[in-house]
C-alpha atoms as a PDB file:
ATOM      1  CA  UNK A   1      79.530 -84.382 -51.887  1.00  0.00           C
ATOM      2  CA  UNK A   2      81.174 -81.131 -50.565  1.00  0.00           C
ATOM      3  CA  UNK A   3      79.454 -79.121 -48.235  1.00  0.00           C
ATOM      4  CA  UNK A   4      80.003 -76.413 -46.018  1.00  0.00           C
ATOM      5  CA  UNK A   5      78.083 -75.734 -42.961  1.00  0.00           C
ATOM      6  CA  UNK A   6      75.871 -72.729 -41.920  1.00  0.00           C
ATOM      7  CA  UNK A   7      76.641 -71.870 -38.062  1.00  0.00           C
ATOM      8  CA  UNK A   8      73.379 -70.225 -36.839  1.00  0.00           C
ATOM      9  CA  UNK A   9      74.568 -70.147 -33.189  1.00  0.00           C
ATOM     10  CA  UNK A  10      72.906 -67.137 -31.289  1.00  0.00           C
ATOM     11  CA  UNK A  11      75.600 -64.706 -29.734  1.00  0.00           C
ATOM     12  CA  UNK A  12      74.649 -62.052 -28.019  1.00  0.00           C
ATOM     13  CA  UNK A  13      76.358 -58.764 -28.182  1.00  0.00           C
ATOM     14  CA  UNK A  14      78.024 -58.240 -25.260  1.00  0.00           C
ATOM     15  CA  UNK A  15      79.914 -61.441 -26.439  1.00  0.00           C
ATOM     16  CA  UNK A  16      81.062 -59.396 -29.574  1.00  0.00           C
ATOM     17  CA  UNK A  17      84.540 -57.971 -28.437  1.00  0.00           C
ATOM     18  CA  UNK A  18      84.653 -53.632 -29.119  1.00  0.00           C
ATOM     19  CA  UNK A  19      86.710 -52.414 -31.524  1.00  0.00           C
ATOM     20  CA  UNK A  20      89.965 -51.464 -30.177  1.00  0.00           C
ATOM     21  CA  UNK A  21      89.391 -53.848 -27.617  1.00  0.00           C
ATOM     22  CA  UNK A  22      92.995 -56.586 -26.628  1.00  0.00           C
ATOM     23  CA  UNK A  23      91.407 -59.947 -28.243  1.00  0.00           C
ATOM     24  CA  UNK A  24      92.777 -63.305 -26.137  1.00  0.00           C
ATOM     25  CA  UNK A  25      94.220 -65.751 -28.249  1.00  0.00           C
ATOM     26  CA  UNK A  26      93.294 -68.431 -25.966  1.00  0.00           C
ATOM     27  CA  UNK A  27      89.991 -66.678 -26.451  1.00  0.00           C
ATOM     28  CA  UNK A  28      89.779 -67.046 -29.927  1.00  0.00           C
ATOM     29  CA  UNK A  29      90.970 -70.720 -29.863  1.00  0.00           C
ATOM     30  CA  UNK A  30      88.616 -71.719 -27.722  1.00  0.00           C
ATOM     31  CA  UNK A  31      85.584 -70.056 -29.910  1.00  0.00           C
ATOM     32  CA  UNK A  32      87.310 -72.055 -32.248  1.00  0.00           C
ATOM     33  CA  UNK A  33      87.355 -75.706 -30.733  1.00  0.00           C
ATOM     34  CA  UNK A  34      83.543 -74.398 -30.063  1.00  0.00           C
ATOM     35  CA  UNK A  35      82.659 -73.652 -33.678  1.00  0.00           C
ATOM     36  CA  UNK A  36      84.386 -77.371 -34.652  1.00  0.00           C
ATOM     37  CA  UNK A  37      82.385 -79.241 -32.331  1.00  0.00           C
ATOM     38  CA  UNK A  38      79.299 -77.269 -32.769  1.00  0.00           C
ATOM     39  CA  UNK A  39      80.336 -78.980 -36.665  1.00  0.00           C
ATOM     40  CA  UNK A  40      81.172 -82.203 -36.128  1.00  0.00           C
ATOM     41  CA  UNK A  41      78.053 -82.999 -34.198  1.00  0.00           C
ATOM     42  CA  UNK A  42      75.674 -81.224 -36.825  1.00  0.00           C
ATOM     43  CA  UNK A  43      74.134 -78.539 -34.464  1.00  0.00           C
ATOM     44  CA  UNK A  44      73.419 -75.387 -34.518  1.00  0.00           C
ATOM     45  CA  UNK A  45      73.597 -75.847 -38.628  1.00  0.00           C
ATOM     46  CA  UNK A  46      70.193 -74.836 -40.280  1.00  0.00           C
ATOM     47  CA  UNK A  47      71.275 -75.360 -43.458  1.00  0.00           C
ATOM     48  CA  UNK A  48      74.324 -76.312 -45.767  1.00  0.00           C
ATOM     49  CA  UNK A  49      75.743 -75.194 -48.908  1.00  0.00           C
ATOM     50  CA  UNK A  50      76.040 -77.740 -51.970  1.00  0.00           C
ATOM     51  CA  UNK A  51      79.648 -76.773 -52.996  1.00  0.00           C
ATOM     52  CA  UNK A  52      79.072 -78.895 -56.397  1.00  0.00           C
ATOM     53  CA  UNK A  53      75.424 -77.606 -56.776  1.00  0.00           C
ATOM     54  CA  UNK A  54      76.991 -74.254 -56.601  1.00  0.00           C
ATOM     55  CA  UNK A  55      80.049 -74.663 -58.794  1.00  0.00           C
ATOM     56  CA  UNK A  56      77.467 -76.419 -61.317  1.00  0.00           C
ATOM     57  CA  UNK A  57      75.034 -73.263 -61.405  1.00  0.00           C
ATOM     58  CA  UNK A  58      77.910 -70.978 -62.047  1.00  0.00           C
ATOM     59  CA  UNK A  59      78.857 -73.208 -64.683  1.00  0.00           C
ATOM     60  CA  UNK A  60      75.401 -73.284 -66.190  1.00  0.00           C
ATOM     61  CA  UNK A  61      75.106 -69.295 -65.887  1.00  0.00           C
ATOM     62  CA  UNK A  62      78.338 -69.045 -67.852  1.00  0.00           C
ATOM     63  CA  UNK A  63      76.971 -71.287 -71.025  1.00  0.00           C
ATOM     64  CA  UNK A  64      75.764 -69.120 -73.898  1.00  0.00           C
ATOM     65  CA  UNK A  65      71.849 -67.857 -73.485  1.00  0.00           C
ATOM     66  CA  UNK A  66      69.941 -68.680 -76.339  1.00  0.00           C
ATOM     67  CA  UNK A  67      68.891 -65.951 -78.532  1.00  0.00           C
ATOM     68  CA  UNK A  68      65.420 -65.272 -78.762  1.00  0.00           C
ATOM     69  CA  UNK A  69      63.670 -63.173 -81.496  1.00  0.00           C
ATOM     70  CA  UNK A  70      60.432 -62.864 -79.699  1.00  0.00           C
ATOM     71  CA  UNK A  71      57.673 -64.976 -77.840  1.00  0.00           C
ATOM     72  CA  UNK A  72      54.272 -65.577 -77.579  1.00  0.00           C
ATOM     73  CA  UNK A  73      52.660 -64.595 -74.578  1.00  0.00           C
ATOM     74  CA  UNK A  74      49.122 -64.933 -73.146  1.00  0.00           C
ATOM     75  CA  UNK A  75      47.884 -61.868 -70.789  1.00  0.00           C
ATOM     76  CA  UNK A  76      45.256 -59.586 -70.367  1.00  0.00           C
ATOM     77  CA  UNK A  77      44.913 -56.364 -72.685  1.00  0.00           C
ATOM     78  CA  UNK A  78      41.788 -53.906 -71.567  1.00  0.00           C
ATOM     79  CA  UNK A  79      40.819 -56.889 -68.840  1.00  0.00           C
ATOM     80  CA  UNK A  80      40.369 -59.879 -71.745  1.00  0.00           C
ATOM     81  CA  UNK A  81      43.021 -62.778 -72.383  1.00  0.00           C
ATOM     82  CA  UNK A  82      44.943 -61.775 -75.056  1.00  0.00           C
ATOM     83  CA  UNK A  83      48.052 -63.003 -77.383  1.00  0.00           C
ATOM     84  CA  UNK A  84      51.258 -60.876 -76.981  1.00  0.00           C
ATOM     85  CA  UNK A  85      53.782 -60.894 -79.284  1.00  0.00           C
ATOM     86  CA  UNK A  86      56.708 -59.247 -77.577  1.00  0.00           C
ATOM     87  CA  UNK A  87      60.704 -58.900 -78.537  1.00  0.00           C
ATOM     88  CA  UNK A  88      62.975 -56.273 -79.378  1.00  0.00           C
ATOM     89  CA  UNK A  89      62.251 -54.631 -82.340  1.00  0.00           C
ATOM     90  CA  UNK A  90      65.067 -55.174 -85.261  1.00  0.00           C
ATOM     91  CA  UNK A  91      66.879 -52.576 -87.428  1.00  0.00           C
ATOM     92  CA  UNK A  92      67.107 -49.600 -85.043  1.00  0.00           C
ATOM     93  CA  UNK A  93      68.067 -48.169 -81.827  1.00  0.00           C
ATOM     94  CA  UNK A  94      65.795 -48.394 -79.083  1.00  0.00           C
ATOM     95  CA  UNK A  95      68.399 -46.209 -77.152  1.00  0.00           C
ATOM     96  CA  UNK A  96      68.054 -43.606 -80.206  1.00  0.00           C
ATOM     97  CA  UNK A  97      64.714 -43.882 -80.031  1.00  0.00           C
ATOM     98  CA  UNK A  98      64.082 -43.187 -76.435  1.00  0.00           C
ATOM     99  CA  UNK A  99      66.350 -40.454 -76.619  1.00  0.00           C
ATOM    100  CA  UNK A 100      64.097 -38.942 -79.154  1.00  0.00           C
ATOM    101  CA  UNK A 101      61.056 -39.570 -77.117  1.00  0.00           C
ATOM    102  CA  UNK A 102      62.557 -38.199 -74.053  1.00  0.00           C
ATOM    103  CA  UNK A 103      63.835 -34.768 -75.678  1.00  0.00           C
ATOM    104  CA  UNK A 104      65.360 -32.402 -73.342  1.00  0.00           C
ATOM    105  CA  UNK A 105      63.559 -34.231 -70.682  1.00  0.00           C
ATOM    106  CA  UNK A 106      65.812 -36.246 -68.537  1.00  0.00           C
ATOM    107  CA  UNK A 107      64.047 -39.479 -67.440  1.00  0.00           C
ATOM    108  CA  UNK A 108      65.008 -41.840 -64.771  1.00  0.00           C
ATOM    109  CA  UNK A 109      66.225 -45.019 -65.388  1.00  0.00           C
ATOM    110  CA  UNK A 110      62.438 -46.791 -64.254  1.00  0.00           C
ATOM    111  CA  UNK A 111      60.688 -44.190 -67.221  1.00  0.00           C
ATOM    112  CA  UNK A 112      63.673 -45.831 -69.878  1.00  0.00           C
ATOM    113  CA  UNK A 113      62.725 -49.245 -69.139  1.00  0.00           C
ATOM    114  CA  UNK A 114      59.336 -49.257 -69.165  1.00  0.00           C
ATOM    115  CA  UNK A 115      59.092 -47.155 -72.386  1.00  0.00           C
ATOM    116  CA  UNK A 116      62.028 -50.284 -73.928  1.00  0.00           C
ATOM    117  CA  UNK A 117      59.214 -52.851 -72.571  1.00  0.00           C
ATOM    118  CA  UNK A 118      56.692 -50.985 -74.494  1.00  0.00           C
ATOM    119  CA  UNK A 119      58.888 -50.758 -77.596  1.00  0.00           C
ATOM    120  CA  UNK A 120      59.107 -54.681 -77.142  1.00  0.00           C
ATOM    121  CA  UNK A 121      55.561 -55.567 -77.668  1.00  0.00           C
ATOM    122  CA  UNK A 122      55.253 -56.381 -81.264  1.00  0.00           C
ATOM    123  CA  UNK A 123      51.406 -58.078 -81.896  1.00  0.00           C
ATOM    124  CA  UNK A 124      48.869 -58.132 -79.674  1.00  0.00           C
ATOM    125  CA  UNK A 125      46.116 -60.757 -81.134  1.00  0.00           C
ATOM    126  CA  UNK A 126      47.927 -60.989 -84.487  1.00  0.00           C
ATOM    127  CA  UNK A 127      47.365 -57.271 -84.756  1.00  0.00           C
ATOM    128  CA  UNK A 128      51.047 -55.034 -85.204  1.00  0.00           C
ATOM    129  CA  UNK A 129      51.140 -52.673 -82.505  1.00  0.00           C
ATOM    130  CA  UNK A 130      52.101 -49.287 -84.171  1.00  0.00           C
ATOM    131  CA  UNK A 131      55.753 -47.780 -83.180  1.00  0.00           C
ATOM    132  CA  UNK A 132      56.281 -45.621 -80.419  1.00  0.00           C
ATOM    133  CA  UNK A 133      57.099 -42.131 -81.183  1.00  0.00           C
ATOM    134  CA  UNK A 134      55.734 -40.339 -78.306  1.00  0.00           C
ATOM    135  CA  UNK A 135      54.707 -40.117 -74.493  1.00  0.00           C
ATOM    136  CA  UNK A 136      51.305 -39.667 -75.285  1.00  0.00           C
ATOM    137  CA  UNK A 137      51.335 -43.391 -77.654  1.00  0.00           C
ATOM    138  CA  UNK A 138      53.266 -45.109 -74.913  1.00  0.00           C
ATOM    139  CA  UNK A 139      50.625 -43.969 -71.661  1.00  0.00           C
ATOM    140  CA  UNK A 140      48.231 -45.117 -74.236  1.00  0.00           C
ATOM    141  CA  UNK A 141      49.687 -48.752 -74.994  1.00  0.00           C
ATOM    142  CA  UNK A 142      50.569 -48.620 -70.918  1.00  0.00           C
ATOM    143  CA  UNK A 143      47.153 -48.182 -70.209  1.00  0.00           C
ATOM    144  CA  UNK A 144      45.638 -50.906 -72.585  1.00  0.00           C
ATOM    145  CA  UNK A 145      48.139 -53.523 -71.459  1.00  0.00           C
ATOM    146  CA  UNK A 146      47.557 -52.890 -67.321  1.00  0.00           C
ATOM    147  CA  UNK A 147      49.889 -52.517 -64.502  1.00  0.00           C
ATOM    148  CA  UNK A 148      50.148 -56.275 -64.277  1.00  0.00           C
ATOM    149  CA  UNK A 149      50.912 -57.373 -68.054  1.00  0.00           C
ATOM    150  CA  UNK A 150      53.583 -54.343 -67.730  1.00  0.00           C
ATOM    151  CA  UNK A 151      54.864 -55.323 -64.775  1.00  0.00           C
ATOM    152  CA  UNK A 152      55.074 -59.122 -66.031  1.00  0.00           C
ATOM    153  CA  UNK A 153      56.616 -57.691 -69.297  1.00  0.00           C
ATOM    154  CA  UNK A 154      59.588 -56.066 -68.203  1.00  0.00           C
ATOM    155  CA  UNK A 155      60.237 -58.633 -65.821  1.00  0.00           C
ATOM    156  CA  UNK A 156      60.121 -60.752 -68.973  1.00  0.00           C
ATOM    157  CA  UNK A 157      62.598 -58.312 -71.080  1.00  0.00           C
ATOM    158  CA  UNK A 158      64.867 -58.638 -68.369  1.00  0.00           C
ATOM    159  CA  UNK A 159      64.793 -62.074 -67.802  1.00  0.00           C
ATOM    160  CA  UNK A 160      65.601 -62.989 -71.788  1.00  0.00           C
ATOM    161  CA  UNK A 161      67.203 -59.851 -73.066  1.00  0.00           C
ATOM    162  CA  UNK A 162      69.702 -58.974 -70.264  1.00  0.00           C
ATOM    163  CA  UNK A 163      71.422 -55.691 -70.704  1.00  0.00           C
ATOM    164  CA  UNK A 164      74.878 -56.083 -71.930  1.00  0.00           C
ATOM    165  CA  UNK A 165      77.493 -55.823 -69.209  1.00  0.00           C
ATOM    166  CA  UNK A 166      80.994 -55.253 -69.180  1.00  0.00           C
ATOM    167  CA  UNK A 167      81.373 -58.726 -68.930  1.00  0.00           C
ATOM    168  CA  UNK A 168      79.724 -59.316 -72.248  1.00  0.00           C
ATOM    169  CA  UNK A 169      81.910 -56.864 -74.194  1.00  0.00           C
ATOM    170  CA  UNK A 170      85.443 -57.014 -74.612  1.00  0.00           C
ATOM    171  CA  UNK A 171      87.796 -53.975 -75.333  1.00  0.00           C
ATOM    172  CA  UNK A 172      90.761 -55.426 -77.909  1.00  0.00           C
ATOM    173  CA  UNK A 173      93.348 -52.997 -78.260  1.00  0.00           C
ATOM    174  CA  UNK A 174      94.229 -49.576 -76.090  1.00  0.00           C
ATOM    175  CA  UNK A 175      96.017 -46.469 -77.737  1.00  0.00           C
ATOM    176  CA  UNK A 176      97.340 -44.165 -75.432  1.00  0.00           C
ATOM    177  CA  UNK A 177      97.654 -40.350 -76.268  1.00  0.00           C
ATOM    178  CA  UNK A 178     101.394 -38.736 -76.855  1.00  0.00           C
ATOM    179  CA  UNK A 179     101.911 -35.846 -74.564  1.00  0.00           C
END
């Protein structure tokens, strides 16, 4: 197994050459040979890094995520257990949408993604949860759900419906302009 070694040794600053300052190469060799035997003889190492643990989670976070079209969730609505169905709503624009919620108003980026985990909730107790079209109908779903549910929610959203990123994306083809 690979590993690299954490070096935790306590320096203090006046050990910390200043900027601008003539460095000794002997100096640095010798913090060197220091470092290595600190190494070989395992102290002053709290902790080590898995380099094939590592290179395996990267590997994992680059496989496909599965697409989900929604999930059942358990959590409390006006203080009692309910059932939550919550995923992205299909066949429009949520970013349309909250435009047209938002109107000349020009919400932060924390307003935008609480009103998307709103949109998101679909059922709750088998019942459909009417669209959003305003403030006043999101504060009100807001309010029924709780601070916590919300909270847990967009967590939730963010978790299995990632934003796209420019990774995701791909541009195929640039045209340039003729002057």
């Amino acid at each position: 197994m690979a590993t690299i070694a954490v070096l935790t040794e306590k320096i203090s600053p006046d050990q910390i050459p200043q900027a601008g300052a003539q460095v000794d190469a002997e100096d640095i060799k010798a913090r060197r040979a220091a470092a290595h035997a600190i190494f070989e003889q395992g102290e002053g190492s709290d902790r080590t890094i898995d380099l094939e643990k590592l290179a395996s989670e990267e590997i994992e976070a680059t496989k496909p995520k599965e697409r989900v079209e929604s999930l059942l969730i358990r959590a409390p609505v006006n203080g009692a257990p309910a059932e939550i169905e919550f995923g992205p709503p299909s066949g429009i624009s949520l970013s349309m949408r909250l435009a047209t919620i938002s109107g000349e108003k020009n919400p932060n980026r924390m307003e935008l993604y609480l009103l998307r985990t709103l949109m998101h909730v679909r059922k709750i107790n088998g019942d459909p949860v009417t669209p959003i079209n305003s403030q006043v109908e999101a504060t009100f779903l807001a309010n029924m759900l709780g601070d916590d549910t919300l909270n847990f929610l967009f967590d939730t959203m963010l978790e299995t419906w990632p934003p796209a990123g420019k990774g995701d994306l791909q541009i195929l083809s640039k045209n340039l302009r003729r002057p």
